[in-house]
Structures are given as C-alpha cells and as structure tokens.
PDB file of N, CA and C in Angstrom:
ATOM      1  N   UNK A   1    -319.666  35.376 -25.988  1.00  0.00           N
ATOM      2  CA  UNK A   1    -320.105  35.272 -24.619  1.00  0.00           C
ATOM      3  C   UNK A   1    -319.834  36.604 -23.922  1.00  0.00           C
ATOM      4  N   UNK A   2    -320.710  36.952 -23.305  1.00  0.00           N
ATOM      5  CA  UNK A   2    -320.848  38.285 -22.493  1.00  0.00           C
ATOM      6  C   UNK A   2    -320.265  38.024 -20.974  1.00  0.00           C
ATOM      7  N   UNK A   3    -319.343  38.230 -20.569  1.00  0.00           N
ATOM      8  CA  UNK A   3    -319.595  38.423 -18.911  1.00  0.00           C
ATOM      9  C   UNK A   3    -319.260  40.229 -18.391  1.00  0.00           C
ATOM     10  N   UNK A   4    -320.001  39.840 -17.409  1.00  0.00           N
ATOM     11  CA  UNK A   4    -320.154  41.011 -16.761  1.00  0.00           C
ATOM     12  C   UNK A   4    -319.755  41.079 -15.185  1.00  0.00           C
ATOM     13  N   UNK A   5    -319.623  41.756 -14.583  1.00  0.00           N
ATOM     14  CA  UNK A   5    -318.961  41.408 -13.299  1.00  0.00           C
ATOM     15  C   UNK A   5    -319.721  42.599 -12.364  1.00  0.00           C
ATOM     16  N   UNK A   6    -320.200  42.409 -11.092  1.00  0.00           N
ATOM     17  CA  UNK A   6    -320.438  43.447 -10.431  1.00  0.00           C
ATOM     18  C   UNK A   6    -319.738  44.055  -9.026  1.00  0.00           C
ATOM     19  N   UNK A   7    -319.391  44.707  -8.281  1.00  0.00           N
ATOM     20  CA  UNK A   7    -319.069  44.361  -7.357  1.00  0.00           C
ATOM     21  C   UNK A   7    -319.384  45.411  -6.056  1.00  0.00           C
ATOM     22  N   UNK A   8    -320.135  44.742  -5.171  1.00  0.00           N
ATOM     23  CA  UNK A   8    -320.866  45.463  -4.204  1.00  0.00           C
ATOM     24  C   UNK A   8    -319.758  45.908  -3.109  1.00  0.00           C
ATOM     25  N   UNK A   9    -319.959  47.044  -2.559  1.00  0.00           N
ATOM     26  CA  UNK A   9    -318.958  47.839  -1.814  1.00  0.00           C
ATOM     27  C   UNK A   9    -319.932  47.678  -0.307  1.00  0.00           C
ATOM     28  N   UNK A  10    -318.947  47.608   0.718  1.00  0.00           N
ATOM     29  CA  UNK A  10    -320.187  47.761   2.187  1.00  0.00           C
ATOM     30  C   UNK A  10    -320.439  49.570   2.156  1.00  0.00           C
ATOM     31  N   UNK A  11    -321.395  49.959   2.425  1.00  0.00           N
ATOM     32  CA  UNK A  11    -322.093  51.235   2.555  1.00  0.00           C
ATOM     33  C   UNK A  11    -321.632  51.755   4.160  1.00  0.00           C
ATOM     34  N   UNK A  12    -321.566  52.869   4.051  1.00  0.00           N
ATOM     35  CA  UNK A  12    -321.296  53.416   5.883  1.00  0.00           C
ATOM     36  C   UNK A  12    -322.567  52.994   6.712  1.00  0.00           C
ATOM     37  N   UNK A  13    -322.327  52.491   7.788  1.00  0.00           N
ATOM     38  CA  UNK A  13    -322.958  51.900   8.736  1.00  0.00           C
ATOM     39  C   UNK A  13    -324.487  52.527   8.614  1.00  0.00           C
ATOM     40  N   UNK A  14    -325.482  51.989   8.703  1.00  0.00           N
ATOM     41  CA  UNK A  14    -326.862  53.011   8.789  1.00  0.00           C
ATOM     42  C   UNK A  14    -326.996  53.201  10.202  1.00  0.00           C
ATOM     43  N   UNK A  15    -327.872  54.434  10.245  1.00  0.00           N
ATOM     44  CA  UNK A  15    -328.904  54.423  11.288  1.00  0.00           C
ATOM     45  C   UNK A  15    -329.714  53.901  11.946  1.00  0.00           C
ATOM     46  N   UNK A  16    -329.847  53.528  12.925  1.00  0.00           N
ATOM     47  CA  UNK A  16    -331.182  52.885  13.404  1.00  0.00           C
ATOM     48  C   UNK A  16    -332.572  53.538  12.631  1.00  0.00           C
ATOM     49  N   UNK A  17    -333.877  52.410  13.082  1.00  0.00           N
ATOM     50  CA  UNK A  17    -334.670  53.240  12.664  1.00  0.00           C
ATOM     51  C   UNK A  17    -335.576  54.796  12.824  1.00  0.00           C
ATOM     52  N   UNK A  18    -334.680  55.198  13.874  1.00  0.00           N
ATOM     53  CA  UNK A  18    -334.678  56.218  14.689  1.00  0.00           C
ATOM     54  C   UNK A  18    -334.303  57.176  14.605  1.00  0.00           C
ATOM     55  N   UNK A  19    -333.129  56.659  13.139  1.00  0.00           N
ATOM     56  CA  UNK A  19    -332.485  57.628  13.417  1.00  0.00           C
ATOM     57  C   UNK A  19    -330.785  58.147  14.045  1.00  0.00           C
ATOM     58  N   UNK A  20    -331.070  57.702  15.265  1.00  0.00           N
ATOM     59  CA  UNK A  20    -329.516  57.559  15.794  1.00  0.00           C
ATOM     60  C   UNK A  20    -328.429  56.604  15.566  1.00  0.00           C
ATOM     61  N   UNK A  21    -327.248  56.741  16.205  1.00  0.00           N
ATOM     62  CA  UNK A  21    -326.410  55.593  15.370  1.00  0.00           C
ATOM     63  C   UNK A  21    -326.320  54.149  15.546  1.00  0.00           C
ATOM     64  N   UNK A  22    -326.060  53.160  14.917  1.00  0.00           N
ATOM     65  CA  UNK A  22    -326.099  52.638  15.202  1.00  0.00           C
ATOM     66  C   UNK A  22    -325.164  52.192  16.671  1.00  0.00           C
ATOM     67  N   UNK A  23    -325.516  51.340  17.422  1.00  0.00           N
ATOM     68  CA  UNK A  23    -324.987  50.671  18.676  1.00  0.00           C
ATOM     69  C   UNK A  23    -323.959  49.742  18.413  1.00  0.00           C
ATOM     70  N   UNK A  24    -322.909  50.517  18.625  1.00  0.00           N
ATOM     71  CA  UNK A  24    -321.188  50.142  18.681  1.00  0.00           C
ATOM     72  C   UNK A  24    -320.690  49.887  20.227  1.00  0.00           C
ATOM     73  N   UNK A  25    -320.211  49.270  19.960  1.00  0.00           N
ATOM     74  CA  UNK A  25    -318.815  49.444  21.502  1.00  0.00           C
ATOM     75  C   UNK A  25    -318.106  50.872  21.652  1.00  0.00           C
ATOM     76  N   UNK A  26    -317.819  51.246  20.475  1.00  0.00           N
ATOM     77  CA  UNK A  26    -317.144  52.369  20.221  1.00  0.00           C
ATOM     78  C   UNK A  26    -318.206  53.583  20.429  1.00  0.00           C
ATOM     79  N   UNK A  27    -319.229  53.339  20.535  1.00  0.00           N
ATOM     80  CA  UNK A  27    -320.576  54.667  20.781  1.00  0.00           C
ATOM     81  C   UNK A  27    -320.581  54.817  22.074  1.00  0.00           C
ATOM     82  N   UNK A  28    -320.791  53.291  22.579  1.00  0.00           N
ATOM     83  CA  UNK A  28    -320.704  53.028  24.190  1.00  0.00           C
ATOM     84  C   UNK A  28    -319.755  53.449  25.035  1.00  0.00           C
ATOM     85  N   UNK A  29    -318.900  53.282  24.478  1.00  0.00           N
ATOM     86  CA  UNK A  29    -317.411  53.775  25.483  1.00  0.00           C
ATOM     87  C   UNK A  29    -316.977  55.150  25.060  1.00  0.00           C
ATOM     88  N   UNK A  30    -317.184  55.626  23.775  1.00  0.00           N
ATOM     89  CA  UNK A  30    -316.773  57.378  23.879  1.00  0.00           C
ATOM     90  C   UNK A  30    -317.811  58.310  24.096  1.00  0.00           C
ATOM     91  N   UNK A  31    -319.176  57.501  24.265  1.00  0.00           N
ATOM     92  CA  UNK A  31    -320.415  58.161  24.850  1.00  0.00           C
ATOM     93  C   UNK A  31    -321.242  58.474  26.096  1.00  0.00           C
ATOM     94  N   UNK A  32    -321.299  57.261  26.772  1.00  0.00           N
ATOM     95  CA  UNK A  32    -322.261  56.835  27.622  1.00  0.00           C
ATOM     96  C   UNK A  32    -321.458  56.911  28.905  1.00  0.00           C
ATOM     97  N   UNK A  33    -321.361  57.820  30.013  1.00  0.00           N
ATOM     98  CA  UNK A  33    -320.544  57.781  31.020  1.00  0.00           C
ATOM     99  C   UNK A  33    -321.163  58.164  32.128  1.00  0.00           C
ATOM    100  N   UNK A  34    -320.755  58.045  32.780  1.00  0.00           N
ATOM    101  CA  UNK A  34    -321.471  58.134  35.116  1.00  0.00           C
ATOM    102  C   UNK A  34    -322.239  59.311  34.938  1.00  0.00           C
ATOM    103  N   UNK A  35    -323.271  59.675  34.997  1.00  0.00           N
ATOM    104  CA  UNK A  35    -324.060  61.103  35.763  1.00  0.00           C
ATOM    105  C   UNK A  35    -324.890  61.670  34.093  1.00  0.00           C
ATOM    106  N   UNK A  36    -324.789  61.018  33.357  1.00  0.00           N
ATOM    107  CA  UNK A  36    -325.356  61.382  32.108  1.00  0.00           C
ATOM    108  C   UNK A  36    -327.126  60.882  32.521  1.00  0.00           C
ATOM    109  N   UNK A  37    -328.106  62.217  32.116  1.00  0.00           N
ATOM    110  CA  UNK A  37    -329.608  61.345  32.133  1.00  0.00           C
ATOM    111  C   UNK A  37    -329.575  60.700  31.053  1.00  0.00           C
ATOM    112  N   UNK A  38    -331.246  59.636  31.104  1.00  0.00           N
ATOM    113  CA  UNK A  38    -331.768  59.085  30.546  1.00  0.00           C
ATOM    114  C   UNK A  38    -331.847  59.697  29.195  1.00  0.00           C
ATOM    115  N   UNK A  39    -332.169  60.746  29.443  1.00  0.00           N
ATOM    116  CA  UNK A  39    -332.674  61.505  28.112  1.00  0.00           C
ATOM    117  C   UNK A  39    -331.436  61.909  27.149  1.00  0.00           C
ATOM    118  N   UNK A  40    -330.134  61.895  27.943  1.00  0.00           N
ATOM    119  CA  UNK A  40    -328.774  62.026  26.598  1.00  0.00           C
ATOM    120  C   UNK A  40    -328.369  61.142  26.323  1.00  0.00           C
ATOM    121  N   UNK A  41    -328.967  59.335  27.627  1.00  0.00           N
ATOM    122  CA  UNK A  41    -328.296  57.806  26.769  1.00  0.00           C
ATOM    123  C   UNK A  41    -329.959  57.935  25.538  1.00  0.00           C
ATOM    124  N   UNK A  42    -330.846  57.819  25.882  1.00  0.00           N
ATOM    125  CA  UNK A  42    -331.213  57.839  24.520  1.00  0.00           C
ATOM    126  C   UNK A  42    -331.682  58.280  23.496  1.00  0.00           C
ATOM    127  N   UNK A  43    -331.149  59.661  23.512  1.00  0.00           N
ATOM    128  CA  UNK A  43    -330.511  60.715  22.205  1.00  0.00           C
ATOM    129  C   UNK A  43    -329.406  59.748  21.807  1.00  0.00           C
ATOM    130  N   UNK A  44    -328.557  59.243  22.025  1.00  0.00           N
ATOM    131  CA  UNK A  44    -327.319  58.710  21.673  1.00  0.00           C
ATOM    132  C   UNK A  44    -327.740  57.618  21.227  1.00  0.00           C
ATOM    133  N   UNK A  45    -328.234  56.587  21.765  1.00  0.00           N
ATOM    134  CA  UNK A  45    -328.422  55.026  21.669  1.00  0.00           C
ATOM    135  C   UNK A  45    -330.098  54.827  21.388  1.00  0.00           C
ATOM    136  N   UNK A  46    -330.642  55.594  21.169  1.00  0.00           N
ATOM    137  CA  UNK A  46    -331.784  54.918  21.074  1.00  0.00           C
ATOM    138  C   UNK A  46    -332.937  54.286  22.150  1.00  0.00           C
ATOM    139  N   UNK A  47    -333.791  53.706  21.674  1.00  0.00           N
ATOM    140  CA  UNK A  47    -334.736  53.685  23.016  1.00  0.00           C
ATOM    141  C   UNK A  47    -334.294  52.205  23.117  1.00  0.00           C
ATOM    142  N   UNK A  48    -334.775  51.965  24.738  1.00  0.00           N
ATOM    143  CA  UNK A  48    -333.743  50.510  24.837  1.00  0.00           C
ATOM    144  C   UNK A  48    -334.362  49.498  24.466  1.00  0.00           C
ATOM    145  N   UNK A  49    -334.317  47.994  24.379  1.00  0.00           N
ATOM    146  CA  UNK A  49    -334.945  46.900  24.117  1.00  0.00           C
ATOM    147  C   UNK A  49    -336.246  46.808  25.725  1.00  0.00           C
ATOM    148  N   UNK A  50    -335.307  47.025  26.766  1.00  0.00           N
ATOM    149  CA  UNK A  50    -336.180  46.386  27.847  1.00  0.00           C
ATOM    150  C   UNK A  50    -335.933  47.428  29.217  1.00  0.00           C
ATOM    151  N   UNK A  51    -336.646  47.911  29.928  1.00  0.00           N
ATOM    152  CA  UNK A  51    -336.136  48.591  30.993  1.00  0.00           C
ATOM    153  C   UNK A  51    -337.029  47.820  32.506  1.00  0.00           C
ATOM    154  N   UNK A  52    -336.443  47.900  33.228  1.00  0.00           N
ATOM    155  CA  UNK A  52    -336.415  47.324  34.815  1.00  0.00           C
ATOM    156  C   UNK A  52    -336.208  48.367  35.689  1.00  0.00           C
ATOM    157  N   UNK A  53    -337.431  48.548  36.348  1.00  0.00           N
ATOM    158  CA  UNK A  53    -337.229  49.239  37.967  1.00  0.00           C
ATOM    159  C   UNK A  53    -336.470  48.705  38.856  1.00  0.00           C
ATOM    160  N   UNK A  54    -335.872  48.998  39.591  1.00  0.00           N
ATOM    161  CA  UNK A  54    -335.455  48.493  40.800  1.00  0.00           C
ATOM    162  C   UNK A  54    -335.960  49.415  41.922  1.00  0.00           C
ATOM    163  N   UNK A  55    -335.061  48.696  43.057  1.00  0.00           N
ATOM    164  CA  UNK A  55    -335.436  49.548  44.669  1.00  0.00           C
ATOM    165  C   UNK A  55    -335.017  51.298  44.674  1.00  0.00           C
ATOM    166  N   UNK A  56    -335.948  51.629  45.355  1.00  0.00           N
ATOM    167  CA  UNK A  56    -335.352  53.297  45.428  1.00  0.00           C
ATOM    168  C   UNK A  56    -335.399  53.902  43.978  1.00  0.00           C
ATOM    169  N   UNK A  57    -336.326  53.272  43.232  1.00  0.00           N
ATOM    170  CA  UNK A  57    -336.498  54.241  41.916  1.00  0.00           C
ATOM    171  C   UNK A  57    -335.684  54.222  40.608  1.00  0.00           C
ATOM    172  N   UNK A  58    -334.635  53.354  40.781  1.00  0.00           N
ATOM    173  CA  UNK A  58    -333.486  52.887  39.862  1.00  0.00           C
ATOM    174  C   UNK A  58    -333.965  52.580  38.935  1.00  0.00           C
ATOM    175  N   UNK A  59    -333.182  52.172  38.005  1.00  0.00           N
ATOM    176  CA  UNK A  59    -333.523  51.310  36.927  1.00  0.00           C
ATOM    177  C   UNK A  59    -332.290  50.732  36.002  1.00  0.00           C
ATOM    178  N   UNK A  60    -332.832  50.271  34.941  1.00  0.00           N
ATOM    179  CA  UNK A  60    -331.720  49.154  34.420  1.00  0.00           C
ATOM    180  C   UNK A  60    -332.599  49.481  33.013  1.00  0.00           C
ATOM    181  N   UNK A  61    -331.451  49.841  31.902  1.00  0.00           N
ATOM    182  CA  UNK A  61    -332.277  50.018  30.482  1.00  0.00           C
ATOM    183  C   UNK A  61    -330.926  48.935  29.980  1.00  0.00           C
ATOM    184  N   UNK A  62    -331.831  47.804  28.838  1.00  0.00           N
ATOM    185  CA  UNK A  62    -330.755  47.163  28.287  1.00  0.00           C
ATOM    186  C   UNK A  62    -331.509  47.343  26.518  1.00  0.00           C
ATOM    187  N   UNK A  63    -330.054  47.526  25.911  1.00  0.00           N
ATOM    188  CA  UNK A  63    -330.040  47.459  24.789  1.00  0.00           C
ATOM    189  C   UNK A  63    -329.451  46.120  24.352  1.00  0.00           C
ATOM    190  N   UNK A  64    -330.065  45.573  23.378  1.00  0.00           N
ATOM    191  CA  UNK A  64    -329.841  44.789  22.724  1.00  0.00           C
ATOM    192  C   UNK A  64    -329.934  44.211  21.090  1.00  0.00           C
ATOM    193  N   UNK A  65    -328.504  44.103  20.421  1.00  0.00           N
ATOM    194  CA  UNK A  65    -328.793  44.252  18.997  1.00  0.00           C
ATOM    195  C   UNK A  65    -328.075  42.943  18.635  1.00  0.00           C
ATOM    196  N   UNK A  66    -328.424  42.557  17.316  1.00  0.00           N
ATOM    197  CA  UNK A  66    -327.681  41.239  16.331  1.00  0.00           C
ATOM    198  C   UNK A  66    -327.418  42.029  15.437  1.00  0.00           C
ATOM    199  N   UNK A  67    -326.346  41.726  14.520  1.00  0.00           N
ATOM    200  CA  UNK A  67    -325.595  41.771  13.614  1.00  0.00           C
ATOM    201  C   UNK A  67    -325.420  41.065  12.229  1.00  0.00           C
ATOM    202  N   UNK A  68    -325.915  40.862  11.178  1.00  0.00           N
ATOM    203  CA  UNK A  68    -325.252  39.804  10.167  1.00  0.00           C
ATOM    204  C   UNK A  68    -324.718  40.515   9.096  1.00  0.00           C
ATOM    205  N   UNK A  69    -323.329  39.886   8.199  1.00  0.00           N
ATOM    206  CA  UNK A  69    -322.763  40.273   7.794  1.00  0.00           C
ATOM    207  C   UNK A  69    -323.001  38.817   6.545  1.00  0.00           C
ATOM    208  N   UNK A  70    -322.771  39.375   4.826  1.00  0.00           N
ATOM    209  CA  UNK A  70    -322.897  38.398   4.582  1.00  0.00           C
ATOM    210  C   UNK A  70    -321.281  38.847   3.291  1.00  0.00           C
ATOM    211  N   UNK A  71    -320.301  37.921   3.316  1.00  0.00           N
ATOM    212  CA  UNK A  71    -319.278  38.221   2.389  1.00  0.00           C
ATOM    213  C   UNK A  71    -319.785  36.827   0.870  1.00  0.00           C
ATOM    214  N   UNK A  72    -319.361  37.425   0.049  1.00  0.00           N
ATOM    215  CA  UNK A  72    -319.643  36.703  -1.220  1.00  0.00           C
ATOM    216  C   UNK A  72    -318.522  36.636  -1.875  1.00  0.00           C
ATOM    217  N   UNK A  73    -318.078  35.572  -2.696  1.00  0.00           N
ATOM    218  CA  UNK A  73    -316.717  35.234  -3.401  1.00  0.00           C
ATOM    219  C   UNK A  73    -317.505  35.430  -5.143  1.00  0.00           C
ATOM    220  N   UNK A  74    -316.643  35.952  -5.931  1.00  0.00           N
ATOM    221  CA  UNK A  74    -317.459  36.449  -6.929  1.00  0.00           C
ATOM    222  C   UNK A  74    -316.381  36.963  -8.228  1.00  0.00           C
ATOM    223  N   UNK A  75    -315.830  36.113  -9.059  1.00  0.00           N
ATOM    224  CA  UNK A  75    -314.486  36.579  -9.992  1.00  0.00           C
ATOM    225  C   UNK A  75    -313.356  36.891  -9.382  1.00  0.00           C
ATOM    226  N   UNK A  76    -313.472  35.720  -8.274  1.00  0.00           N
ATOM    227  CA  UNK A  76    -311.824  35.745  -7.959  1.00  0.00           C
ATOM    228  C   UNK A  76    -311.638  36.573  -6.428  1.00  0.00           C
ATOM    229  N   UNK A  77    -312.423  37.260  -5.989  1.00  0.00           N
ATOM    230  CA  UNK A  77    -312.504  37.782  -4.780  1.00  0.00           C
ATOM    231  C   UNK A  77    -313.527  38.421  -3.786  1.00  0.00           C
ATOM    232  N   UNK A  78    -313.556  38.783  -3.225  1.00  0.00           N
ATOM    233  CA  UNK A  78    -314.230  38.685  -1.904  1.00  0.00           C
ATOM    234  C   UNK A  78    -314.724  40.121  -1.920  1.00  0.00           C
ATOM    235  N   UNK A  79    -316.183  40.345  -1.740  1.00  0.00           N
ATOM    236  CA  UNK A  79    -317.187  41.369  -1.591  1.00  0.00           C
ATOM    237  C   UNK A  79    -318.408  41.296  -0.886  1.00  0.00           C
ATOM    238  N   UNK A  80    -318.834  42.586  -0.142  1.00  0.00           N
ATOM    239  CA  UNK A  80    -319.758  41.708   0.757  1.00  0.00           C
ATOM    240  C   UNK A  80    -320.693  42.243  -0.252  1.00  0.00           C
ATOM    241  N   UNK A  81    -321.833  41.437  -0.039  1.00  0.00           N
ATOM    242  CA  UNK A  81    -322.952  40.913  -0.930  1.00  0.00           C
ATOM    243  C   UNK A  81    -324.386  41.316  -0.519  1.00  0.00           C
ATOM    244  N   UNK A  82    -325.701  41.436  -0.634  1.00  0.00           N
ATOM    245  CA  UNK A  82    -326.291  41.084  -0.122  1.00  0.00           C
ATOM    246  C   UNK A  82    -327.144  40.170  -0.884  1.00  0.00           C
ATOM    247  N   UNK A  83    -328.742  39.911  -0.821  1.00  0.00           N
ATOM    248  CA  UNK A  83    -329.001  38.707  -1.610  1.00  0.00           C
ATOM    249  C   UNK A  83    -328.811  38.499  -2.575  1.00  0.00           C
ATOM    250  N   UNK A  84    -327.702  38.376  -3.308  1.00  0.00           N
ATOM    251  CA  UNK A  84    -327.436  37.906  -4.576  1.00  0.00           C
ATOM    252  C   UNK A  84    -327.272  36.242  -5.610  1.00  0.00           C
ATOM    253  N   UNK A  85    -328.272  35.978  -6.011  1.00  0.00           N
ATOM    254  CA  UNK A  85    -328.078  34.154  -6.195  1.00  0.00           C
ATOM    255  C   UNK A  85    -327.250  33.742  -7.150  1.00  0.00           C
ATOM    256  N   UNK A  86    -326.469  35.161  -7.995  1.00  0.00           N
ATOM    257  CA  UNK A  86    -325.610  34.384  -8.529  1.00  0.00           C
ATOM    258  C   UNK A  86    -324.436  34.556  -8.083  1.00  0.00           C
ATOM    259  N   UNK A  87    -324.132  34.222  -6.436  1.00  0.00           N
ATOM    260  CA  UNK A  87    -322.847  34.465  -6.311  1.00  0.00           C
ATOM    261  C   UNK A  87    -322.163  33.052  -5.926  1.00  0.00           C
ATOM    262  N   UNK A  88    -321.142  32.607  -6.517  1.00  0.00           N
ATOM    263  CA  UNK A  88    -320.638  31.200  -5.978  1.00  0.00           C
ATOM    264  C   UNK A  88    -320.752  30.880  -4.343  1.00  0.00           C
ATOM    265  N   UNK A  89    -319.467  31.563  -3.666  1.00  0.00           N
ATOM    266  CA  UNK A  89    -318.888  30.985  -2.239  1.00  0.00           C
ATOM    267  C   UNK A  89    -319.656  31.963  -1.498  1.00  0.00           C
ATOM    268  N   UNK A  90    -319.980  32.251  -0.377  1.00  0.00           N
ATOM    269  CA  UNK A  90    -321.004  32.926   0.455  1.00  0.00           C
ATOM    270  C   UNK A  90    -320.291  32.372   1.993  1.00  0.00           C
ATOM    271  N   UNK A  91    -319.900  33.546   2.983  1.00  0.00           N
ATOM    272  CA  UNK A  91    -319.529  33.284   4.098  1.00  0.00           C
ATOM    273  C   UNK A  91    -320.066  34.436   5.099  1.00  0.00           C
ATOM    274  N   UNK A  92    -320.543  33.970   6.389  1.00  0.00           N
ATOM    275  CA  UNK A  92    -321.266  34.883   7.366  1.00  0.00           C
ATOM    276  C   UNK A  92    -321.067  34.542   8.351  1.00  0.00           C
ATOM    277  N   UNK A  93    -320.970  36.202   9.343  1.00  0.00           N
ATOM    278  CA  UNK A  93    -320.863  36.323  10.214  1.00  0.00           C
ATOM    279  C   UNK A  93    -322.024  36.736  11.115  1.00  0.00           C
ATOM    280  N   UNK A  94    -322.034  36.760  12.177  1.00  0.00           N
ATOM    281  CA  UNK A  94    -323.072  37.507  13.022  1.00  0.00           C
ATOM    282  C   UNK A  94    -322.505  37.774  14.342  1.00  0.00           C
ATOM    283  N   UNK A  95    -322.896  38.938  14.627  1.00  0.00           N
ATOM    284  CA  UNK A  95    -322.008  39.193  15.955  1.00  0.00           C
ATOM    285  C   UNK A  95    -323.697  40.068  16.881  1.00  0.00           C
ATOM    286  N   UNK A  96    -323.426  40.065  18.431  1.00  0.00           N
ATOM    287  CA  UNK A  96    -324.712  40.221  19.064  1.00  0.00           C
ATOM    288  C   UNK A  96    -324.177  41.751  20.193  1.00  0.00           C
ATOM    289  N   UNK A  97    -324.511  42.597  20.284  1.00  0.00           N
ATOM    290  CA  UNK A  97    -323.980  43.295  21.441  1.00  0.00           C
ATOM    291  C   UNK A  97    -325.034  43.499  22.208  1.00  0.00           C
ATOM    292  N   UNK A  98    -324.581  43.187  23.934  1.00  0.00           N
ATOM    293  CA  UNK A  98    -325.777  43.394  24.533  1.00  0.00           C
ATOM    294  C   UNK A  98    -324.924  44.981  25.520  1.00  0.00           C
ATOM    295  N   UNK A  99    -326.044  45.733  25.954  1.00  0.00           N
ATOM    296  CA  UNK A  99    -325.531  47.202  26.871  1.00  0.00           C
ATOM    297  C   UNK A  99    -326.632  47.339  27.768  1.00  0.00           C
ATOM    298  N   UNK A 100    -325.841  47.492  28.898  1.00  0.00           N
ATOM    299  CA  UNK A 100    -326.379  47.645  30.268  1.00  0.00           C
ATOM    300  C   UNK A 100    -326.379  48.566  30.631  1.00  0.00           C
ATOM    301  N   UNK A 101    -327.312  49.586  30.677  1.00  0.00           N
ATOM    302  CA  UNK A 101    -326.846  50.861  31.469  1.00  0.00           C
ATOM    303  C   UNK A 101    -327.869  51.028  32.873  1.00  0.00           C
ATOM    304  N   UNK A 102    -327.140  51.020  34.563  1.00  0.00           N
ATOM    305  CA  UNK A 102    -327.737  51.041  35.269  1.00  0.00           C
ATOM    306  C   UNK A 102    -327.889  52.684  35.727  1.00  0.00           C
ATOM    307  N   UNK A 103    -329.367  53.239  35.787  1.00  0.00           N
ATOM    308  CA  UNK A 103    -329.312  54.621  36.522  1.00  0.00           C
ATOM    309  C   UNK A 103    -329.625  54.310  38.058  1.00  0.00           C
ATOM    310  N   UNK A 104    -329.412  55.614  38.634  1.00  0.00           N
ATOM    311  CA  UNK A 104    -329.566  55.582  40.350  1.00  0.00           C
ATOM    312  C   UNK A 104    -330.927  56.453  40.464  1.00  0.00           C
ATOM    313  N   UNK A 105    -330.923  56.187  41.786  1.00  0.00           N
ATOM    314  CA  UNK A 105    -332.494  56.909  41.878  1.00  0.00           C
ATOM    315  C   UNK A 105    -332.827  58.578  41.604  1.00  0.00           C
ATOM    316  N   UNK A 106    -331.284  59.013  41.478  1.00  0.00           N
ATOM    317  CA  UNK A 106    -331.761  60.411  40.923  1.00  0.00           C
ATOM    318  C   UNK A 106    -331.500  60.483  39.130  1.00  0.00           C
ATOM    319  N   UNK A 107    -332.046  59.541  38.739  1.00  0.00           N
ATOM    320  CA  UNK A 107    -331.841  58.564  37.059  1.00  0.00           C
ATOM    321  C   UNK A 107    -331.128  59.122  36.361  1.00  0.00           C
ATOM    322  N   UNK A 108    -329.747  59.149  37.033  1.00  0.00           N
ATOM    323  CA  UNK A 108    -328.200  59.165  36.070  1.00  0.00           C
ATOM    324  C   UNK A 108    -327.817  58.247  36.316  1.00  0.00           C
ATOM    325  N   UNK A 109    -326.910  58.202  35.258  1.00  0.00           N
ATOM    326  CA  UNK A 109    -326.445  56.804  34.746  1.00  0.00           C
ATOM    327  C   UNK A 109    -325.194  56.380  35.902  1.00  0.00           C
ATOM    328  N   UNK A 110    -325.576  54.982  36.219  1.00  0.00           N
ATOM    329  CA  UNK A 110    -324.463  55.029  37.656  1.00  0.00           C
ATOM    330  C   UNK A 110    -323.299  53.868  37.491  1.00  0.00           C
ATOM    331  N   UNK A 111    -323.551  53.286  35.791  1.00  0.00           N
ATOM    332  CA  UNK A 111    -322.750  52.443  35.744  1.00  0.00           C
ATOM    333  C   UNK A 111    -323.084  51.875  34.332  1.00  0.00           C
ATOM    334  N   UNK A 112    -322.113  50.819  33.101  1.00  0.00           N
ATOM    335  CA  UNK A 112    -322.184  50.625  31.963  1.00  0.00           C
ATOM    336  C   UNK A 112    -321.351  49.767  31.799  1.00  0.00           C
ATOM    337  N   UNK A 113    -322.294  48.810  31.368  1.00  0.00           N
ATOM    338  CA  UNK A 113    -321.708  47.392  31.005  1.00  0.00           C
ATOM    339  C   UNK A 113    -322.277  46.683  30.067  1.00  0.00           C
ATOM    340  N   UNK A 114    -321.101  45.747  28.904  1.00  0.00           N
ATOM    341  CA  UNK A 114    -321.307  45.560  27.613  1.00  0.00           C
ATOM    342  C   UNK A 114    -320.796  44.476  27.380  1.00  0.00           C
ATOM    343  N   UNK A 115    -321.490  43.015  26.903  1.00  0.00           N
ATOM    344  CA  UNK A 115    -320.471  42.122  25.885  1.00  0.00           C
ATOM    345  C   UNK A 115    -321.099  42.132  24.422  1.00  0.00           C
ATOM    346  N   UNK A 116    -319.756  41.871  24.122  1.00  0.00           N
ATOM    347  CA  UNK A 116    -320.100  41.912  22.571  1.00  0.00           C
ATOM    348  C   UNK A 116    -319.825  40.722  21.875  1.00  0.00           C
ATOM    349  N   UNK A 117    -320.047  39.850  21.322  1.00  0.00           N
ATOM    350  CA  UNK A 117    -319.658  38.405  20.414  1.00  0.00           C
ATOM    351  C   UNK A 117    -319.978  38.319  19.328  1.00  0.00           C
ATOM    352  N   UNK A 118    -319.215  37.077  18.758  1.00  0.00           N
ATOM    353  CA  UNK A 118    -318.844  37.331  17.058  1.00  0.00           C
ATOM    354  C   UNK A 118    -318.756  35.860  17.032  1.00  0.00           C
ATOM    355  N   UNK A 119    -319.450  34.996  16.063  1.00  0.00           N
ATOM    356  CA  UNK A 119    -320.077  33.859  15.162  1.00  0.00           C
ATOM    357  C   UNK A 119    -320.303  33.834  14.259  1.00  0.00           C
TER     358      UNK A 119
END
C-alpha cells in the first residue's frame, strides 16, 4: 500500500485584481489618514465598491470585501486547503470588512471608518 501525504501551506496574501493590496485593517489604519486625496486612497485600496455624493460636493467611497478561509484536517493535522476532496475534516471561516472613507468638498479625506467581522 502506497500512501502519500500532501500538505498545502497558506501563500502570502494576494493582490487584488488591480493589483494593489489587499484590504486589511492594518492597510486602513497605517494608510488612509485626514487630508489624503482620492487619488492616494485609491492607489492604496483600490477602486471602491460604491461612491455617494453628498451636499457641497462631498462624498463617501465605501469599500467592501468578504473573506473565506478554508482549513482541512489531513494525517493528523491541520492545513489550509483549498478544493481538495480527499480531505477528511474541513473547517471555515469567513470574515467581511466594510471601509468608509468620507472626503470634504475640497475631496480630502475628512474621516475613516471600518468594521470588520469574523464567522
């Protein structure tokens, strides 16, 4: 009898398809700060999911991303996986971050706000 064993390693985070990095908390908060334009939040973050005018020329760009993570049990321990059907135990996560970034009417960024959750 042959066995063979494989075991998949997680890879460094990718890129969006864009290119830029992916959208962290940690991008958000050592990046994105008061008086920054439009044009350096998305060099950084990407183009947003949805943007909103407001009064006086403002606006509101929200990013929004999901997450899934899939871990696999596989000769005794724990590797994350991706579709693999011969793996026994299989456990997942998904986590969602949403980012608010409001500009002012001279469209710098006038404020940044983020939740992030995990399921």
């Amino acid at each position: 009898m042959l066995l063979t064993a494989c075991t998949i390693t997680a890879p460094e985070l990718p890129t969006d398809r864009d290119g830029k990095q992916n959208l962290t908390v940690g991008v958000v908060q050592k990046s994105i700060h008061r008086g920054m334009s439009g044009s350096e939040v998305a060099e950084t973050l990407g183009s947003p999911n949805m943007v909103t005018s407001g009064p006086n020329g403002s606006e509101v760009w929200v990013y929004d991303r999901t997450f899934s993570q899939v871990e696999a049990s596989a000769a005794g321990g724990w590797t994350f996986a991706s579709q693999d059907a011969g793996v026994g135990i299989r456990r997942s996560t998904q986590s969602t971050l949403t980012v608010v970034v409001k500009f002012d009417a001279e469209k710098k960024v006038s404020d940044v706000a983020y939740h992030q959750s995990k399921f």
